[in-house]
N, C-alpha and C. Protein backbone atom coordinates (compact mmCIF):
# COMPACT_ATOMS: atom_id res chain seq x y z
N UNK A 1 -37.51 2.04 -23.67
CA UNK A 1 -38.10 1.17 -22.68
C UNK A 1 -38.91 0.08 -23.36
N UNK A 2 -39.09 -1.36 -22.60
CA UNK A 2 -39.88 -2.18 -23.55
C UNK A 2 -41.12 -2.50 -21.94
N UNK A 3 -41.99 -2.87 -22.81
CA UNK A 3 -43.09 -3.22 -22.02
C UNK A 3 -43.25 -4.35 -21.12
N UNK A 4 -41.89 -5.33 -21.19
CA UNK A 4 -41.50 -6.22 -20.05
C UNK A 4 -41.09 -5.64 -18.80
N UNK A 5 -41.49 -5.54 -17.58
CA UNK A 5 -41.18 -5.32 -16.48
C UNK A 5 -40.03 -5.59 -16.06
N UNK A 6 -39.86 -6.93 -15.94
CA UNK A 6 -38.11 -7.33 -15.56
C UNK A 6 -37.43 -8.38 -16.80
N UNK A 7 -37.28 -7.17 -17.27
CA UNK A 7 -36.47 -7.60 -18.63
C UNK A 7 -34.32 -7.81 -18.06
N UNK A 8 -34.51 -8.71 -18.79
CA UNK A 8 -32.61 -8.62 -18.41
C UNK A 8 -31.97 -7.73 -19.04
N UNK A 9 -31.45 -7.01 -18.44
CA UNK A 9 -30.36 -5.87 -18.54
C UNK A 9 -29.00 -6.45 -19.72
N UNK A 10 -28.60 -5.19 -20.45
CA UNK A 10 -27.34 -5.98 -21.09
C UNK A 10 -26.36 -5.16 -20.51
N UNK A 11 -25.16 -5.36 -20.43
CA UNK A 11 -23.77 -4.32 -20.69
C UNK A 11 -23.08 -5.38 -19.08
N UNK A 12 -22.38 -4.44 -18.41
CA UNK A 12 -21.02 -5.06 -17.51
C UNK A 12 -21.82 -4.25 -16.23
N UNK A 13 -21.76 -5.06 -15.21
CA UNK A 13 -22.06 -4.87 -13.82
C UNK A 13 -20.72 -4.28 -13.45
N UNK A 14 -20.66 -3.22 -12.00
CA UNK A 14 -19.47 -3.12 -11.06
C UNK A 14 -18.52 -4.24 -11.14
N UNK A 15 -17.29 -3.63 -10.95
CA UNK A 15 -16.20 -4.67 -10.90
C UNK A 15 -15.76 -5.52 -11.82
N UNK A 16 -16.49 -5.52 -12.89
CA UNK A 16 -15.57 -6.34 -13.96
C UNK A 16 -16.64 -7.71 -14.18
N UNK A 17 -18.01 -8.07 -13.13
CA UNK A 17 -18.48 -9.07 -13.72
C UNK A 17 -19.36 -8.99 -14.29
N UNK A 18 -19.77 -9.92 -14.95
CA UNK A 18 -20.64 -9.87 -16.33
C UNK A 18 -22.31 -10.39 -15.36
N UNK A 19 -22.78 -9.43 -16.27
CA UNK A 19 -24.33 -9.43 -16.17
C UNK A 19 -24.74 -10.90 -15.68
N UNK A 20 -25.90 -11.04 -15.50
CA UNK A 20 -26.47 -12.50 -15.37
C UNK A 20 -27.17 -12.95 -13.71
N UNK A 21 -27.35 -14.34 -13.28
CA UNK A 21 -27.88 -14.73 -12.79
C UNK A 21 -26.47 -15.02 -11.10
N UNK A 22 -26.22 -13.98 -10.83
CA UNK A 22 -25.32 -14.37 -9.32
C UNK A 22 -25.35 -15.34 -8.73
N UNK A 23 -26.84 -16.02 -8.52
CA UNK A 23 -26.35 -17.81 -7.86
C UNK A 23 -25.21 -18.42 -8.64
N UNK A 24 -25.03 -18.43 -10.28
CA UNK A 24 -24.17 -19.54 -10.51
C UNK A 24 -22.64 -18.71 -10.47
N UNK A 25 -22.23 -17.59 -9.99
CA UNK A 25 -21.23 -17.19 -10.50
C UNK A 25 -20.38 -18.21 -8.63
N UNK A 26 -19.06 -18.10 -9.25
CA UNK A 26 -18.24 -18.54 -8.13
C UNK A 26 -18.41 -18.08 -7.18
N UNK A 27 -18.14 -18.66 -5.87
CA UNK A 27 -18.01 -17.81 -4.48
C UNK A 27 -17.02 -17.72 -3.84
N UNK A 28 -16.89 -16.61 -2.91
CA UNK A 28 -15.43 -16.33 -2.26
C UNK A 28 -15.20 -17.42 -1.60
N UNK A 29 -14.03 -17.77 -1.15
CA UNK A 29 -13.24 -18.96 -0.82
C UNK A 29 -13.24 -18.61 0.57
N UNK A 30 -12.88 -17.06 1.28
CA UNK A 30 -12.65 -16.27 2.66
C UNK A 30 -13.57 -16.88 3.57
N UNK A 31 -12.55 -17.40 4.85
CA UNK A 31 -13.46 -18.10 5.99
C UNK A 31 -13.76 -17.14 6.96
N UNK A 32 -14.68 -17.24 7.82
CA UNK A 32 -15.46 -16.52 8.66
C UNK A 32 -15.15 -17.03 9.72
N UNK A 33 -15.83 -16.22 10.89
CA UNK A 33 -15.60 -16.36 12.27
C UNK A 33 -15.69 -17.83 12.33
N UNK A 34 -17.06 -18.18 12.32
CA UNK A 34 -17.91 -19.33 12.25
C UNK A 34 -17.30 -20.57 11.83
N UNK A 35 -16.11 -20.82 10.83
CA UNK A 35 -15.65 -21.41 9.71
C UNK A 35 -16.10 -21.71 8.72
N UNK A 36 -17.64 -20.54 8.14
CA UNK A 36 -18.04 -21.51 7.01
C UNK A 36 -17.51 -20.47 6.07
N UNK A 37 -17.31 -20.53 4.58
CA UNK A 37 -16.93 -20.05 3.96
C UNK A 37 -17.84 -18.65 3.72
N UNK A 38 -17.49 -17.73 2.92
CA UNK A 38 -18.16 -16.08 3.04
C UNK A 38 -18.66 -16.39 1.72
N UNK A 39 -20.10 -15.86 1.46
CA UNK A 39 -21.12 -16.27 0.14
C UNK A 39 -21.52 -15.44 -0.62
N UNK A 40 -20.81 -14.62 -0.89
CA UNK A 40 -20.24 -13.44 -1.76
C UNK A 40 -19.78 -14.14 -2.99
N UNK A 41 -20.10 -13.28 -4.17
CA UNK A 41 -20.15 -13.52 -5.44
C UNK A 41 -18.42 -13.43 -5.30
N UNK A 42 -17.32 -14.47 -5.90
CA UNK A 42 -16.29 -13.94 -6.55
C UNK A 42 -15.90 -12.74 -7.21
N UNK A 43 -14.77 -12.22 -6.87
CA UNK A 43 -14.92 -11.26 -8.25
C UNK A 43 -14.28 -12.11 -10.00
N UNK A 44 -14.27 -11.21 -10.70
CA UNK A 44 -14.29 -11.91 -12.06
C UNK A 44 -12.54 -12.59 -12.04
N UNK A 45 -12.49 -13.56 -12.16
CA UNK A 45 -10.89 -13.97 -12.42
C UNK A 45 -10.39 -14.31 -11.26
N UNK A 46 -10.87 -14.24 -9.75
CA UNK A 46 -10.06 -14.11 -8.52
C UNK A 46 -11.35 -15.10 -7.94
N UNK A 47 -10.56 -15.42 -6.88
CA UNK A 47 -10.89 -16.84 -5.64
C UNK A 47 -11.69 -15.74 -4.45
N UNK A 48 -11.50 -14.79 -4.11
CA UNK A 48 -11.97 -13.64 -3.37
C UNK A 48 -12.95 -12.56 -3.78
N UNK A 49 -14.20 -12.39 -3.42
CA UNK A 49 -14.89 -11.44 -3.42
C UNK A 49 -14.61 -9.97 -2.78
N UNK A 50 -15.61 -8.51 -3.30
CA UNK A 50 -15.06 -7.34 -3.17
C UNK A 50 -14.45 -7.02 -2.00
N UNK A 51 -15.27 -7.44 -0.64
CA UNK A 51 -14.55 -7.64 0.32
C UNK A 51 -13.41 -8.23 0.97
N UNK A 52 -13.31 -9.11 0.40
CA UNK A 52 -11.89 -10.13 1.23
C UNK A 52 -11.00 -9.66 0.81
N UNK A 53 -10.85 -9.26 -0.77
CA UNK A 53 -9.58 -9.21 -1.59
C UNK A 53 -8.41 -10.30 -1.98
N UNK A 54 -7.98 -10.45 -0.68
CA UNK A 54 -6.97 -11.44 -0.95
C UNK A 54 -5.93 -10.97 -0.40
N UNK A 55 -4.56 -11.66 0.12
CA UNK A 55 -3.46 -10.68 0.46
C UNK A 55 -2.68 -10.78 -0.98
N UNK A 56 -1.62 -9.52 -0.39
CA UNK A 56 -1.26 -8.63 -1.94
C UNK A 56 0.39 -9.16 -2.10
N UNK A 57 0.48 -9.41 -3.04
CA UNK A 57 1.46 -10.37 -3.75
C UNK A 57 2.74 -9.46 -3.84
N UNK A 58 2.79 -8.31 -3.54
CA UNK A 58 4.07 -7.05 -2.96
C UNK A 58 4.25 -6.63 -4.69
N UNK A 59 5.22 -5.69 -4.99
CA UNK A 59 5.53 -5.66 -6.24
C UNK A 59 6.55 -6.80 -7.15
N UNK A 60 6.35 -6.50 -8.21
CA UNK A 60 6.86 -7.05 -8.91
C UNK A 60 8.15 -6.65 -10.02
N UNK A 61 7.60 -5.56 -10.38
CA UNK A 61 8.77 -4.32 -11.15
C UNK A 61 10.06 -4.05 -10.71
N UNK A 62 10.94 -3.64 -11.06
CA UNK A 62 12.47 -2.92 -9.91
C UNK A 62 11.71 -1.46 -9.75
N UNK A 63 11.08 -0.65 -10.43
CA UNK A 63 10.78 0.62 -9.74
C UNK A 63 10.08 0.05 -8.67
N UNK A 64 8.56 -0.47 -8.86
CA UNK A 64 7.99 -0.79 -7.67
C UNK A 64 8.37 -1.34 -6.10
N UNK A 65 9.75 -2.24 -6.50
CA UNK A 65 9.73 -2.71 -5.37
C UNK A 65 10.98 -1.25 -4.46
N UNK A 66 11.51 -0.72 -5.56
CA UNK A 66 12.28 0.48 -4.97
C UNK A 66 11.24 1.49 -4.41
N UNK A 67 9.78 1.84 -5.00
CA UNK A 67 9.25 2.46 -3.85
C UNK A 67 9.06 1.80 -3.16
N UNK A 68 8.73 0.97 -3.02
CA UNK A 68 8.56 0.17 -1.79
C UNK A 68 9.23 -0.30 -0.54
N UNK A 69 10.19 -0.26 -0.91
CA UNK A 69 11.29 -0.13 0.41
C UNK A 69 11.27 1.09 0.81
N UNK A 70 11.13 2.32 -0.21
CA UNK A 70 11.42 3.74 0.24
C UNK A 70 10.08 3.87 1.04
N UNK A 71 9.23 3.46 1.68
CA UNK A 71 7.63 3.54 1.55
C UNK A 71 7.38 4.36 3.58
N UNK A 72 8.97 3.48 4.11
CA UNK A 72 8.80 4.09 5.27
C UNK A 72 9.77 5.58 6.10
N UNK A 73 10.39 5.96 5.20
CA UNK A 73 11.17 6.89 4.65
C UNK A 73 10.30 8.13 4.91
N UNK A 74 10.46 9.07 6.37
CA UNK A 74 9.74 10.07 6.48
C UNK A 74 10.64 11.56 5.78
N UNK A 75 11.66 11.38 7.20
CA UNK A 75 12.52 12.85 6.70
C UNK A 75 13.66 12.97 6.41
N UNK A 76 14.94 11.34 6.52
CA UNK A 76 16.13 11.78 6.82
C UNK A 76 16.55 12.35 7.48
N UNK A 77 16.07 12.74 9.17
CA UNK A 77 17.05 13.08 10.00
C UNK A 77 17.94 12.35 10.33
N UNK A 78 17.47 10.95 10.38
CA UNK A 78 18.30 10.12 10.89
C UNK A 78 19.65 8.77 10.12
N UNK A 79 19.29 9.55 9.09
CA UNK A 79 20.08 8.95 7.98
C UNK A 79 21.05 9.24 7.99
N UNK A 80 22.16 7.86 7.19
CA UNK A 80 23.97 8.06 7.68
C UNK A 80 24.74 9.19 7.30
N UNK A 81 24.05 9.65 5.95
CA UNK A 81 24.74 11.10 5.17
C UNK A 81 23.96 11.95 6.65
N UNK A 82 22.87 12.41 7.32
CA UNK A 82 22.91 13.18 7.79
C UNK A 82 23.71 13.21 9.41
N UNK A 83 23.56 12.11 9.53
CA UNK A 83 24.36 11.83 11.09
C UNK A 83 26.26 12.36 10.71
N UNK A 84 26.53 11.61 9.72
CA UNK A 84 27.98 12.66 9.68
C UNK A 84 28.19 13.81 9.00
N UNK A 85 27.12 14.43 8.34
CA UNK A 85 27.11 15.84 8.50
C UNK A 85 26.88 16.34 10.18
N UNK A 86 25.78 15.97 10.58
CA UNK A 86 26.15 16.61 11.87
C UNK A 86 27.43 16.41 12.83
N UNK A 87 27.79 15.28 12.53
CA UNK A 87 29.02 14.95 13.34
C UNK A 87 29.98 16.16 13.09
N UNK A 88 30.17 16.23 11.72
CA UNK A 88 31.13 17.04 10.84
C UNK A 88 31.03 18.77 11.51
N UNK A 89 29.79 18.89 11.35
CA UNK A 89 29.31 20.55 12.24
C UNK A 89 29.76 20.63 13.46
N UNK A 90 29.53 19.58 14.54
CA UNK A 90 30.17 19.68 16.11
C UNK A 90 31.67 19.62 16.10
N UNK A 91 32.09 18.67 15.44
CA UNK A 91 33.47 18.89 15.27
C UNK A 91 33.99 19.83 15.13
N UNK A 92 33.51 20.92 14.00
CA UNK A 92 34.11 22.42 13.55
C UNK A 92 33.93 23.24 14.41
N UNK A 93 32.45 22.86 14.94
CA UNK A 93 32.05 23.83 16.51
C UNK A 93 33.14 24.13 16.91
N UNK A 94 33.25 22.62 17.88
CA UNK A 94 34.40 22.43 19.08
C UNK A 94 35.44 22.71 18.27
N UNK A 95 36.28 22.86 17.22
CA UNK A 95 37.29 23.55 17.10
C UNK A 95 37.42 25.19 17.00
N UNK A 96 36.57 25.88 16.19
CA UNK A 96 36.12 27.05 16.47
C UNK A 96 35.92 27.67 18.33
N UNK A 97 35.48 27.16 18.91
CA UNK A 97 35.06 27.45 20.20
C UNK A 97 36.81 27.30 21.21
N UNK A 98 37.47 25.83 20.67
CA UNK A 98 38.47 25.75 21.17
C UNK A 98 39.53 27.03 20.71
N UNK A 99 39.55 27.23 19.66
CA UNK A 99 40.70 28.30 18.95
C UNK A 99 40.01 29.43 19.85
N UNK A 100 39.43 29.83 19.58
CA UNK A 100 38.36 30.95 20.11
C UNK A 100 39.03 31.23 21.71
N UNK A 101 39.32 30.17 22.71
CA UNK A 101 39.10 30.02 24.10
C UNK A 101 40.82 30.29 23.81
N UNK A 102 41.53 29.53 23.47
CA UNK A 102 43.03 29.82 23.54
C UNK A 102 43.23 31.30 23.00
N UNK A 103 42.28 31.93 22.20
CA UNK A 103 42.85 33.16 21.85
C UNK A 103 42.26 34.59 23.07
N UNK A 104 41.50 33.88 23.90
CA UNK A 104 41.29 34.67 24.87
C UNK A 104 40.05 35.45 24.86
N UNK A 105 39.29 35.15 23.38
CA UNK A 105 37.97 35.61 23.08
C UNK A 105 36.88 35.04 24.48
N UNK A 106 36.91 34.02 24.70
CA UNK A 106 35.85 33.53 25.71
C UNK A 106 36.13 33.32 26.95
């Protein structure tokens, strides 16, 4: 400890910005109800503060954007491999049931 009261701090604040005096750092660009701009510190490198964010630029990768299509993908019931499997099952039904009825079983 040093015997200055409000001594300046060293090392990295939350989020990536650097220590110092917040009036001069940039401010978010994000408009408000009101239309005046939102007066929130930038974050470090970006036009948007912690709040606004920014909208999100989607992926970029081929994996990423393949989860990403997969993203609304619950169970496959309704998917084409499963619709003609089921097709495929009623079909065999109704032939089973038909053979079945001509042979006098039902």
């Amino acid at each position: 400890m040093t015997d200055k009261p409000h001594e300046q701090r060293s090392g990295w604040l939350m989020h990536g910005n650097k220590p110092g005096d917040p009036q001069t750092a940039p401010r978010c660009g994000a408009k408000t109800r009101r239309g005046t701009s939102c007066q929130a510190p930038a974050m470090r490198g970006k036009k948007r503060c912690r709040l606004h964010g920014g909208k999100s630029t989607g992926p970029k990768t081929v994996a990423g954007k393949v989860r990403s299509s997969q993203n609304a993908f619950k169970h496959g019931r309704r998917s084409i491999k499963a619709e003609e499997d089921r097709k495929k099952l009623w079909a065999d039904l109704r032939a089973v049931t038909y053979s079945m009825k001509d042979k006098g079983y039902l």
